[in-house]
Protein backbone atom coordinates (compact mmCIF):
# COMPACT_ATOMS: atom_id res chain seq x y z
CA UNK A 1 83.23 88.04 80.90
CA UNK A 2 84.77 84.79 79.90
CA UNK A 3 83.14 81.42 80.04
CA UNK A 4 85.18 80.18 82.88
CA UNK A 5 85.01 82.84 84.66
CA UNK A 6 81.67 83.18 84.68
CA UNK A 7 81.39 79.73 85.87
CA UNK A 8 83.58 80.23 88.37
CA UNK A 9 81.67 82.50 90.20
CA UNK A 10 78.73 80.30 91.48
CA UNK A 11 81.63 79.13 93.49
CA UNK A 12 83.29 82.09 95.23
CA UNK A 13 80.06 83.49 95.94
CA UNK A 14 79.21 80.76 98.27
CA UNK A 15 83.11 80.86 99.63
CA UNK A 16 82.33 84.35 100.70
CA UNK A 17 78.96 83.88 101.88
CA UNK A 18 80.79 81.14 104.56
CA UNK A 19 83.83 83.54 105.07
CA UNK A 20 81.29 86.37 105.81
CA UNK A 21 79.73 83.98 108.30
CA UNK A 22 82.32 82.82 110.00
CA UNK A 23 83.28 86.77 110.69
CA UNK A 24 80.36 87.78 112.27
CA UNK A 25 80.52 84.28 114.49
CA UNK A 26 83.69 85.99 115.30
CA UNK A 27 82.59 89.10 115.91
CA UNK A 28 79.93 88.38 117.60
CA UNK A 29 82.31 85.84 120.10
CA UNK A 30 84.65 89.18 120.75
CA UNK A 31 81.65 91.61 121.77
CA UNK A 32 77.89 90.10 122.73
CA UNK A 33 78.11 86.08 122.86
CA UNK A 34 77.45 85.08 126.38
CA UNK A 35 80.57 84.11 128.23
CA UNK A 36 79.16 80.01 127.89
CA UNK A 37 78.91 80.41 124.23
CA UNK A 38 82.19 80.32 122.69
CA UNK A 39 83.12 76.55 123.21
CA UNK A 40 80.21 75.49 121.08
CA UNK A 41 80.51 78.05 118.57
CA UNK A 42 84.15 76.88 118.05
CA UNK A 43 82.21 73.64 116.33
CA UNK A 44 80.23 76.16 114.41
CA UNK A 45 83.29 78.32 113.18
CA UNK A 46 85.22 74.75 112.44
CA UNK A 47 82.95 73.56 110.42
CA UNK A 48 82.22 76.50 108.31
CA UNK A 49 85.88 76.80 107.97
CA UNK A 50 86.60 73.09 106.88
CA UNK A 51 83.71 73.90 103.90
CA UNK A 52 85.39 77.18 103.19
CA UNK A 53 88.81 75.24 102.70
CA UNK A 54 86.32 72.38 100.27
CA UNK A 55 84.94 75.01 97.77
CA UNK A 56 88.24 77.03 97.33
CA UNK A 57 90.41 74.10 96.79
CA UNK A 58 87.84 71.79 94.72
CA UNK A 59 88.75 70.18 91.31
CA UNK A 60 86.30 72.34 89.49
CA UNK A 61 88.05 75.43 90.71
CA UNK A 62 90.96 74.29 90.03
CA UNK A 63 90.24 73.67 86.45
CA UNK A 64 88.62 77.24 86.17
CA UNK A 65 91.03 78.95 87.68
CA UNK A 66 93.95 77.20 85.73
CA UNK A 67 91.85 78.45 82.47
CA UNK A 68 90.85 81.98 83.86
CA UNK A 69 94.74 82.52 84.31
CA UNK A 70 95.89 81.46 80.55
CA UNK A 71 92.58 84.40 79.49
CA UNK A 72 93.70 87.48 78.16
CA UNK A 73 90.34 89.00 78.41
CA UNK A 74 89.81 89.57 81.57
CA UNK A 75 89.89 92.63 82.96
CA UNK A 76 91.83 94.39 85.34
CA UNK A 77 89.23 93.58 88.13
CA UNK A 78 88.53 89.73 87.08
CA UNK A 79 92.27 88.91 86.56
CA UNK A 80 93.02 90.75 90.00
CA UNK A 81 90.36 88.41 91.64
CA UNK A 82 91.57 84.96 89.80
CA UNK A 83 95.35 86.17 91.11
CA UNK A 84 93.70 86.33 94.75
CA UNK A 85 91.97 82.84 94.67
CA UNK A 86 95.01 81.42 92.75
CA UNK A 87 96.98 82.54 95.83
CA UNK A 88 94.42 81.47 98.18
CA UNK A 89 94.25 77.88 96.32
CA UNK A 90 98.08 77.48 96.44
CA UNK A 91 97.85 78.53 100.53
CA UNK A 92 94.80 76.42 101.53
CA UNK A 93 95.22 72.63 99.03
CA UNK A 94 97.71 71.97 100.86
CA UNK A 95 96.73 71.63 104.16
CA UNK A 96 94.23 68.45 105.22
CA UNK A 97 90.65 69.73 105.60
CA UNK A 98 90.15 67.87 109.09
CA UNK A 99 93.25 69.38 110.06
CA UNK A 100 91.85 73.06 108.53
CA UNK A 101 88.57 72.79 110.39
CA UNK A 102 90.44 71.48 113.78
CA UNK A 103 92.77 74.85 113.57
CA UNK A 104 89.74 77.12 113.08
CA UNK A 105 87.66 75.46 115.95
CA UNK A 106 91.17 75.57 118.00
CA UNK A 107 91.79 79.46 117.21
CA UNK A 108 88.13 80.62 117.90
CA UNK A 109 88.18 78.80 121.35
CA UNK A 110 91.88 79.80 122.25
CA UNK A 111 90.84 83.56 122.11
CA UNK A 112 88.51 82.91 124.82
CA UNK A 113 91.09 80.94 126.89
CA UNK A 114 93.40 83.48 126.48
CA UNK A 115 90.91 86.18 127.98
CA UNK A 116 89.90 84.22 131.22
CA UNK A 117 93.97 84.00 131.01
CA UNK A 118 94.77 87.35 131.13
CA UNK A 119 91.89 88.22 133.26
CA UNK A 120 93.40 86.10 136.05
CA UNK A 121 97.12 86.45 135.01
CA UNK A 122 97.79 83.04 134.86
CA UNK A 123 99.77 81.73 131.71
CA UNK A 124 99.74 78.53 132.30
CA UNK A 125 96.38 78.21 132.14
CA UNK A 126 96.73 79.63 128.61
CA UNK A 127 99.70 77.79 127.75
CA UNK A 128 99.24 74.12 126.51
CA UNK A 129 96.75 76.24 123.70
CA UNK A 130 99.11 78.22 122.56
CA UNK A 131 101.49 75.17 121.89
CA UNK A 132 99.05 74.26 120.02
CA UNK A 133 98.13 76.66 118.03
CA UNK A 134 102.21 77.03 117.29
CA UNK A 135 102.32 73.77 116.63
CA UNK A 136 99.44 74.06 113.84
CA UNK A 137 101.19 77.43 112.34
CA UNK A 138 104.66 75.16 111.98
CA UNK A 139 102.88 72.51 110.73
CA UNK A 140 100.69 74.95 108.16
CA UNK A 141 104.11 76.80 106.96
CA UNK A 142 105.76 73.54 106.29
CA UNK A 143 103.19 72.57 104.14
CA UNK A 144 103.32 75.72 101.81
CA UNK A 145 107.23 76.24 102.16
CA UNK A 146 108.74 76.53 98.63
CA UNK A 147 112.45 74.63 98.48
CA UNK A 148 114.57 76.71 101.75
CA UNK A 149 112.38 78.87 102.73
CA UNK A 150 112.38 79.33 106.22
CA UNK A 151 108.55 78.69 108.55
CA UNK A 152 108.89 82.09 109.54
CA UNK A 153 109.13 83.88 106.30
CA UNK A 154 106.46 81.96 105.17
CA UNK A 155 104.15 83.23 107.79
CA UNK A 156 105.50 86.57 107.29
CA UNK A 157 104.54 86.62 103.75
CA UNK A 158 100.90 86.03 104.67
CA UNK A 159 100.25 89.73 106.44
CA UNK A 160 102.96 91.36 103.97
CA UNK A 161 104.82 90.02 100.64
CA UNK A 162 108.14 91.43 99.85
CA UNK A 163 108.80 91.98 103.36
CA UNK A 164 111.22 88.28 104.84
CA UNK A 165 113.11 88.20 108.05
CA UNK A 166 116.22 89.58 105.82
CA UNK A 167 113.79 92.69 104.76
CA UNK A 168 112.92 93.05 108.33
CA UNK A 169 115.94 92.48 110.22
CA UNK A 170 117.29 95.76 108.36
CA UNK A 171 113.96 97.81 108.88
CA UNK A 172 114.02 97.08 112.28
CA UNK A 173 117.86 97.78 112.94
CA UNK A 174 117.72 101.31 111.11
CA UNK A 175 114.54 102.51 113.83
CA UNK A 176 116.67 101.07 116.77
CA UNK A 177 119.89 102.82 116.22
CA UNK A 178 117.42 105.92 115.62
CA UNK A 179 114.68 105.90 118.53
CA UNK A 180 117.06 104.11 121.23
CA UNK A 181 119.60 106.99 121.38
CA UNK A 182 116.71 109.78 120.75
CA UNK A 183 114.83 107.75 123.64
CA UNK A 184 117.89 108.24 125.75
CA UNK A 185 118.38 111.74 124.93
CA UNK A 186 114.31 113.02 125.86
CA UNK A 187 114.70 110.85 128.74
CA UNK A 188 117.42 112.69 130.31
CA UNK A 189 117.32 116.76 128.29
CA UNK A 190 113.87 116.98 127.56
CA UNK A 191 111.48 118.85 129.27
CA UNK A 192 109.14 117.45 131.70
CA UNK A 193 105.34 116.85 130.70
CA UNK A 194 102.61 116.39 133.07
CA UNK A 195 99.99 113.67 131.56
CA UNK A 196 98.12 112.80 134.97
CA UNK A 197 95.08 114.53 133.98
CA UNK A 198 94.61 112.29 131.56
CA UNK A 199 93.82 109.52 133.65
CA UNK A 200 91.14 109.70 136.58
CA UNK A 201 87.16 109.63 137.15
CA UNK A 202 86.30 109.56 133.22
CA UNK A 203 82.70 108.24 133.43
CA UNK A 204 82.22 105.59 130.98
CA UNK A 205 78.94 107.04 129.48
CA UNK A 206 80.87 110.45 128.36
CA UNK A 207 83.70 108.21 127.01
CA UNK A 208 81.87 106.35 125.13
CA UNK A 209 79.94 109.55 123.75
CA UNK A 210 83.49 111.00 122.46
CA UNK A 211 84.21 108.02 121.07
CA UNK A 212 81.12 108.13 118.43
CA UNK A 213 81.67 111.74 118.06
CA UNK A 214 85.41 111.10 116.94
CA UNK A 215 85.19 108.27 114.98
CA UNK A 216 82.18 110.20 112.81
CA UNK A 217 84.25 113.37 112.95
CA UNK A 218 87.08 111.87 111.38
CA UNK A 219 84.62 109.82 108.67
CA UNK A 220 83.40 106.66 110.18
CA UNK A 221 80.30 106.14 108.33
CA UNK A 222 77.92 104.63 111.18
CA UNK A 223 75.03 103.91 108.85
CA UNK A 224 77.42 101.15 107.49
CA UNK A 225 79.29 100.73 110.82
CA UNK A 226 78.94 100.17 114.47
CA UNK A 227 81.14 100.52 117.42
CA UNK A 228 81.27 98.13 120.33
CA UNK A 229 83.02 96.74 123.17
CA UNK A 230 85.78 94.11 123.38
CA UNK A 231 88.63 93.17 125.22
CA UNK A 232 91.12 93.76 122.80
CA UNK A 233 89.72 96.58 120.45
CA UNK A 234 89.61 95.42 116.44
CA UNK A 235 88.07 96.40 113.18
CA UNK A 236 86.45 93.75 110.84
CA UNK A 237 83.83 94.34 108.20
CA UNK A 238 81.37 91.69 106.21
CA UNK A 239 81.57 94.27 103.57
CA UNK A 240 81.96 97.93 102.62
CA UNK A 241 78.21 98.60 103.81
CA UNK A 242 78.94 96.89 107.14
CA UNK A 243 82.38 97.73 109.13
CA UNK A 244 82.35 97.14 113.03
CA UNK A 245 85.16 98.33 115.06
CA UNK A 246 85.18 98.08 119.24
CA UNK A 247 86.92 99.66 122.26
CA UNK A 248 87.64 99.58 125.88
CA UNK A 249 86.79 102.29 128.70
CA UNK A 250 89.24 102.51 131.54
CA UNK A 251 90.62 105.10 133.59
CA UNK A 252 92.76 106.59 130.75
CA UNK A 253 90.63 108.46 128.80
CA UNK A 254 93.40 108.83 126.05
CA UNK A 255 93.67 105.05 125.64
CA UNK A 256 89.92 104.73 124.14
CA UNK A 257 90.06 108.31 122.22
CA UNK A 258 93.30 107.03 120.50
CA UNK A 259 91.85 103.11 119.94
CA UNK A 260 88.34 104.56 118.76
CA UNK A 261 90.69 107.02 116.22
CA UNK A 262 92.98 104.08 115.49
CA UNK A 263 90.09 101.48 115.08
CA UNK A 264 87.97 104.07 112.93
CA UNK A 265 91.37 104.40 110.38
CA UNK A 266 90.83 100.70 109.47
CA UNK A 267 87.15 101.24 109.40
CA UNK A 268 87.24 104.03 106.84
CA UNK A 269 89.98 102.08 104.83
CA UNK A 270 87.32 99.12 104.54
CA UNK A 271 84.31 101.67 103.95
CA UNK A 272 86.54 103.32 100.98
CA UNK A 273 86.70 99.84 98.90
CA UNK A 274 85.07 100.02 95.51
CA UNK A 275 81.53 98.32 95.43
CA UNK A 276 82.61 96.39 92.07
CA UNK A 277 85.14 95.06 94.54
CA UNK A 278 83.48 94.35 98.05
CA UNK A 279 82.43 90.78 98.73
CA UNK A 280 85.23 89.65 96.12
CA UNK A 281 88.72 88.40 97.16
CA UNK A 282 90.37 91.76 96.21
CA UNK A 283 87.67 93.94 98.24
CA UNK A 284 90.07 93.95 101.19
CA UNK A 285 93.10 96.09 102.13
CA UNK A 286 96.27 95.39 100.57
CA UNK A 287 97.56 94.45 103.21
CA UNK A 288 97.80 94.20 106.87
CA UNK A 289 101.13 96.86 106.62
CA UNK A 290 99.01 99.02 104.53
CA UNK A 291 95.84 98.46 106.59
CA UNK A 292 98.13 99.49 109.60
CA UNK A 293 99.31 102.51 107.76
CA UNK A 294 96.38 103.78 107.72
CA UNK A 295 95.00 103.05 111.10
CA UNK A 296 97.95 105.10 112.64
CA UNK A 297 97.69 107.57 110.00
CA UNK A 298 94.61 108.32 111.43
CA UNK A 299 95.62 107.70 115.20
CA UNK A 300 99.29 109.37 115.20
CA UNK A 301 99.96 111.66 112.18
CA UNK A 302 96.41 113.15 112.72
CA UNK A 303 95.14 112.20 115.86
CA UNK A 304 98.02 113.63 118.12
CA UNK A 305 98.21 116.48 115.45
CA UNK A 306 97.84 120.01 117.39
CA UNK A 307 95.98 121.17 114.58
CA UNK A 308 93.48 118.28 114.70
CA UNK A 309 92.47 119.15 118.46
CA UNK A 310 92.05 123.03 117.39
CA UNK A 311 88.42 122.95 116.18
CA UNK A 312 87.02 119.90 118.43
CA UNK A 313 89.14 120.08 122.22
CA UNK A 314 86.85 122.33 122.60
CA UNK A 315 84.31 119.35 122.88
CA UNK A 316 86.26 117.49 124.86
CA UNK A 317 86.53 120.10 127.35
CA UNK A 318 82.53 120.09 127.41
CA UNK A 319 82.56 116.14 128.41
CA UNK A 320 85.28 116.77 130.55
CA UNK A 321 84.86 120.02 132.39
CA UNK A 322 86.71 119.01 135.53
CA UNK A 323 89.12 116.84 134.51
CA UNK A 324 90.16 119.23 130.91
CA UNK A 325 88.43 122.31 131.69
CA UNK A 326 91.22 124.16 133.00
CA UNK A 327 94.07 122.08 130.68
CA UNK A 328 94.34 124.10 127.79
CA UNK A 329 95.28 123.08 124.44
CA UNK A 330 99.14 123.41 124.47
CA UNK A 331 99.16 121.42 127.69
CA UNK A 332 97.01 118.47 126.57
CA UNK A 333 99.13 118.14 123.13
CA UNK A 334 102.01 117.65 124.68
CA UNK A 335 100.45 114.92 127.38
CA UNK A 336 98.92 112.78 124.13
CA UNK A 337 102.50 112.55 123.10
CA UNK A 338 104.30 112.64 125.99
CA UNK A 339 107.50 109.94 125.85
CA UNK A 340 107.56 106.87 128.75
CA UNK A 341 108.69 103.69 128.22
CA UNK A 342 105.71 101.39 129.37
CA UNK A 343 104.25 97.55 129.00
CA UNK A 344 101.34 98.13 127.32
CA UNK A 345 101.77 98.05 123.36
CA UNK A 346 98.26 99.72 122.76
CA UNK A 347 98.94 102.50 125.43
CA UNK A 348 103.27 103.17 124.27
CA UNK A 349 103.56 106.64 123.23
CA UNK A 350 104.14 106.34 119.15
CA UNK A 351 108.00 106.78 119.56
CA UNK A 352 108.59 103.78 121.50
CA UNK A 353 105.79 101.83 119.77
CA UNK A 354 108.12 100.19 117.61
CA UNK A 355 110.35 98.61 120.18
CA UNK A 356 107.22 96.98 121.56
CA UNK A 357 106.55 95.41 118.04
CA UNK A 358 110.25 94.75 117.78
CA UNK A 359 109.79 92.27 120.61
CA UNK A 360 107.14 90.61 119.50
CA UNK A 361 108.84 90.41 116.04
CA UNK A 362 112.15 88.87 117.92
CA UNK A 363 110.44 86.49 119.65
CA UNK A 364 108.23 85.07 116.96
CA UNK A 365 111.65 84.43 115.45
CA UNK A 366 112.46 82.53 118.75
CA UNK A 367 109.54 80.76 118.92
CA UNK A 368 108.89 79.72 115.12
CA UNK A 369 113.23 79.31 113.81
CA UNK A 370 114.86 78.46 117.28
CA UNK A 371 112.04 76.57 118.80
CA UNK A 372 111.60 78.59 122.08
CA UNK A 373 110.12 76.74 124.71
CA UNK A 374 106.51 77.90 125.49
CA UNK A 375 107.31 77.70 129.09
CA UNK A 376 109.75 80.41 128.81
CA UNK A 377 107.98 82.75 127.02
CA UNK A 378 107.20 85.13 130.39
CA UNK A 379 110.60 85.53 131.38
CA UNK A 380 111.92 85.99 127.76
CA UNK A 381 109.20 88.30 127.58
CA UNK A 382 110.41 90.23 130.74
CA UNK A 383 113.86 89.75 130.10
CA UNK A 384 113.46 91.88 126.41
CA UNK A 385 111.31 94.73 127.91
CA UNK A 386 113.74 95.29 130.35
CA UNK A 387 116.44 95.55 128.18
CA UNK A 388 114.88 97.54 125.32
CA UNK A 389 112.74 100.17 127.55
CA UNK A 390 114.34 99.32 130.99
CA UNK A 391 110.85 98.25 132.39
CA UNK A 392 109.79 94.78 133.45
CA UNK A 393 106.15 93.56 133.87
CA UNK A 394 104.82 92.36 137.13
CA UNK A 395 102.62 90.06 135.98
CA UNK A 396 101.79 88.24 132.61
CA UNK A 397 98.64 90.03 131.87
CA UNK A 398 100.58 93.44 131.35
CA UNK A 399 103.62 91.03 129.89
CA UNK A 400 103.03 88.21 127.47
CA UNK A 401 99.56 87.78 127.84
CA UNK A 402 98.66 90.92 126.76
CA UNK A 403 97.78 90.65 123.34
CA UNK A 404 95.14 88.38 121.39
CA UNK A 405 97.01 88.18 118.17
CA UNK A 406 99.04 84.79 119.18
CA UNK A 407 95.36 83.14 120.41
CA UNK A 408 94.22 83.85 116.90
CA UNK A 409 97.46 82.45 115.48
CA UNK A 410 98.82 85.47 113.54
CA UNK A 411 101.98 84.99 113.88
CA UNK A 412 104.08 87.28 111.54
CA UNK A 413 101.06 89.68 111.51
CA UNK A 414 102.87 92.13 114.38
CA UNK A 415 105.89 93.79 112.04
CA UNK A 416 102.47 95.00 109.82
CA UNK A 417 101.91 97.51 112.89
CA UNK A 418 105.73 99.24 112.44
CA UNK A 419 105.53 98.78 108.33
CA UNK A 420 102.33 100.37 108.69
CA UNK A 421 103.66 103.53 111.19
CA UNK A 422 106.48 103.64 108.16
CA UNK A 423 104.21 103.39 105.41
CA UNK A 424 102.21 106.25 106.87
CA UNK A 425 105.25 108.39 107.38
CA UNK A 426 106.15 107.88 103.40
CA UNK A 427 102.62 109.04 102.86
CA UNK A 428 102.75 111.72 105.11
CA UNK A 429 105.48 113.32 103.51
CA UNK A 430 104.10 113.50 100.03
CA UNK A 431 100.82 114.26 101.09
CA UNK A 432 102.57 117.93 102.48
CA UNK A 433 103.80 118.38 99.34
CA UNK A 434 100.95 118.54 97.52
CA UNK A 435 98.07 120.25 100.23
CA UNK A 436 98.45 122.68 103.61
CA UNK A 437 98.01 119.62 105.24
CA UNK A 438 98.01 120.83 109.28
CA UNK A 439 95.91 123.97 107.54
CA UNK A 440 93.17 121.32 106.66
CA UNK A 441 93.26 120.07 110.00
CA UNK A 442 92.76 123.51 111.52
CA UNK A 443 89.67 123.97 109.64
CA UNK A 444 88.37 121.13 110.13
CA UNK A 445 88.54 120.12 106.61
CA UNK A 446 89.59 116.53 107.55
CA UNK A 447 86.94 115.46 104.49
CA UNK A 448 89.73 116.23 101.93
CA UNK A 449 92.53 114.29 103.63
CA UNK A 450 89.91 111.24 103.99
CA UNK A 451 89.00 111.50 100.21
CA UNK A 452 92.76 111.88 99.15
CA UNK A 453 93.73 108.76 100.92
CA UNK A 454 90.44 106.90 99.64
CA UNK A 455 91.20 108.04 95.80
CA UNK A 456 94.77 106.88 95.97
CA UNK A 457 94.65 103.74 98.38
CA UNK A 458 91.27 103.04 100.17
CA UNK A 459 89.01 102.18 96.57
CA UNK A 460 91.59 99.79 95.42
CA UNK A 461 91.48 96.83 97.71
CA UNK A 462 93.99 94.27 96.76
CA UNK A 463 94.26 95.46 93.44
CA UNK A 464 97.49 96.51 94.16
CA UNK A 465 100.50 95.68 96.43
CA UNK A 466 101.49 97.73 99.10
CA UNK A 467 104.72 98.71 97.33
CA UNK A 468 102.90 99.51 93.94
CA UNK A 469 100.50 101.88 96.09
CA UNK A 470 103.32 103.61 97.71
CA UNK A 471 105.25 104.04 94.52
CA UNK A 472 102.31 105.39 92.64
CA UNK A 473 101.63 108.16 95.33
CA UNK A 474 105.05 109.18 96.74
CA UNK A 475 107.26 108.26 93.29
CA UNK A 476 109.15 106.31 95.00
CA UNK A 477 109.65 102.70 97.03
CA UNK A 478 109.30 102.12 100.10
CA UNK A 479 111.90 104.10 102.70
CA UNK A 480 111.97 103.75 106.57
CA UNK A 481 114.18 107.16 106.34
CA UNK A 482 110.64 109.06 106.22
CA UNK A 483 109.66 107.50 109.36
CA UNK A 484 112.89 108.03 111.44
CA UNK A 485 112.89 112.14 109.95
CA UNK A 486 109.03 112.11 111.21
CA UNK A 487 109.80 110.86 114.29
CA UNK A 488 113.10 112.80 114.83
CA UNK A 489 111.72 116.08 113.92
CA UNK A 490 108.50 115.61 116.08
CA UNK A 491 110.03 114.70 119.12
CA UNK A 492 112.88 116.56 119.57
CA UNK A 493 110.36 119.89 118.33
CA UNK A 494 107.98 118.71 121.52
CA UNK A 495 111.08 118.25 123.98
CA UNK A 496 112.92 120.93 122.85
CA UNK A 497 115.66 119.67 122.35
């Protein structure tokens, strides 16, 4: 270990230590603060954030890390970290500390006003925030924009590199021409599946005991994890010995088996991270696109797998003896993937999931390059779901207000969840190639498609890009044809068509 480096790590140990804090403030805001608490831990979460921004961007790490970066020494591990706080230097010295900390107290106290929003579907109420929290992200992305680059790319760039409005544009016109006309076609040839089973008198208490059983079955470690309740269900982690993801219970039971599966995905990602690594600025996912691969790798490509349900449904059936006992398996696969164009982005079927995303993707664009009035977001809002899966909210709580993500800020973070579905895909198909895949399922044997996934993504954190991953395991970059085959084959297999 080099001088500098070694002397630069009094530093980012106490830049964790308030990062780690300011996470569990969060967390603990989502899931068990009282409902009073969260304007005065706002100050709490401000301030820790304005020190945060202070130790990164300090003169003395700047000096260190200018002379960790000219060391050839350094090992893959140390030079990986000095990249990381390099990048989180160049993203952070820019932007005013007072103006930091007022952004972090603004976006822990705008989730809150968004819930009591949503809970009484009344945007307005939530709107003057969320100008201001756009305003901030503008203001933020002018500050780090390199000579014509555009506000949106730059936020963009923060959830997944390599991937601009250009990059995206493309991606997303190649899975509309695909799913729109196969949408169509189910819509009016396929056959007709019966899903109202699925929702009904699901007791809470037995939902919530399926939930623990799936996450563990499929490898959430709950000696170094916990499950909980929030409004919007999420995965964060203070380390790779202490991952918390949370759910919602409501009267469709699929929604929290398929969140609990989706949550536990990121979980077990975060679980998988070296040790040499955790606590350090790579001992986090490579990305949010990657992160989201592998969330609904768990929740789609295994999750609504028939083969997955073959040694546990029977379970399910236990909980569930009136509602399931008399569904057999056949029936229920098909209702877990049944195709209906809906509001909800966490309850669309995982064909049309895209288009949702695709929405919220257009109208960031809107919002952040055409400077879209805040006023109109409802109607725009509307307006798009009606036209791209011909069905129109009644309210704003199952339209615009219906997910936390703008509260928070993360803006550009939503095209991670459709990269990540193609990313998977890409995966999936290799992974086929090399093991009897829907054969491990069967037997239950879910252990060696967790372990594969941890050897060749999971235990690298941010030492590598997403694209270097998916090169290294599928030989080749990345390709949204493997997603729109997946897809295609899938569907038109279920609706015989």
């Amino acid at each position: 270990m080099s001088k500098a480096y070694e002397e630069l790590q009094p530093y980012l140990e106490k830049a964790m230590a308030l990062q780690t804090a300011m996470v569990l403030f969060e967390w603990d805001d989502e899931t068990l603060a009282p409902k009073e608490a969260g304007a005065y831990t706002s100050k709490v979460i401000g301030t820790l954030s304005e020190e945060y921004l202070e130790k990164i961007t300090c003169d003395e790490v700047k000096r260190l890390i200018a002379e960790c970066k000219e060391d050839k020494t350094l090992s893959e591990v140390e030079a990986a970290i000095v990249r990381e706080v390099a990048d989180e230097l160049e993203k952070l010295e820019c932007i005013p500390p007072k103006e930091y900390r007022e952004f972090a107290q603004l976006s822990a106290e705008s989730t809150r006003i968004w819930a009591e929003a949503r809970k009484n579907k009344d945007f307005e109420a939530f709107a003057p925030t969320l100008q201001k929290v756009i305003d901030y992200q503008k203001k933020f992305a002018s500050y780090r924009a390199k000579d014509g680059q555009k506000l949106y790319d730059v936020m963009l760039d923060t959830y997944e590199k390599d991937f601009n409005m250009e990059a995206l544009d493309e991606f997303f016109r190649q899975l509309k021409d695909a799913i729109v006309p196969l949408l169509k076609e189910i819509m009016k040839h396929g056959k007709k599946i019966d899903d109202s089973f699925l929702t009904g008198d699901y007791p809470v208490e037995k939902q919530e005991e399926i939930a623990k059983y799936l996450a563990e079955y499929v490898g959430f470690d709950f000696d170094k994890g916990v499950l909980a309740v929030s409004a919007h269900p999420f995965t964060t982690n203070l380390h790779n010995h202490d991952v918390r993801i949370t759910t919602a219970y409501n009267e469709h039971v699929d929604d929290s088996i398929f969140s609990v599966i989706h949550e536990a995905g990121h979980g077990i990602y975060e679980l998988g991270i070296r040790d040499e690594l955790t606590q350090t600025m790579v001992g986090q996912g490579a990305s949010m696109g990657m992160h989201e691969s592998q969330s609904r790798f768990f929740e789609n490509i295994i999750g609504r797998n028939r083969a997955f349900w073959v040694p546990v449904y029977g379970k399910l059936q236990e909980l569930f003896p009136e509602q399931l006992g008399d569904i057999d398996l056949d029936t229920f696969i098909d209702a877990i993937n049944k195709v209906q164009p809906s509001l909800i982005r966490t309850q669309a079927d995982e064909l049309t999931y895209s288009l949702h995303v695709m929405i919220r993707y257009e109208i960031e664009k809107m919002l952040m390059e055409e400077n879209l009035e805040v006023e109109k977001l409802p109607d725009v809002w509307a307006d798009k779901y009606e036209e791209y899966l011909g069905v129109r909210p009644k309210d704003v709580s199952e339209g615009v207000l219906q997910d936390i993500h703008w509260s928070q800020g993360s803006f550009g973070y939503f095209p991670s969840y459709a990269l990540g579905s193609a990313f998977g895909a890409q995966l999936y198909a290799r992974m086929k190639k090399e093991m009897d895949f829907e054969g491990l399922l069967e037997e239950g044997k879910i252990d060696v498609i967790r372990e594969y996934l941890k050897d060749h993504i999971h235990q690298f954190g941010k030492l590598k890009t997403s694209r270097e991953i998916l090169k290294d395991v599928t030989g080749e970059d990345f390709s949204p044809k493997y997603y729109i085959e997946y897809l295609t084959e899938k569907y038109r297999k279920i609706y015989e068509l």
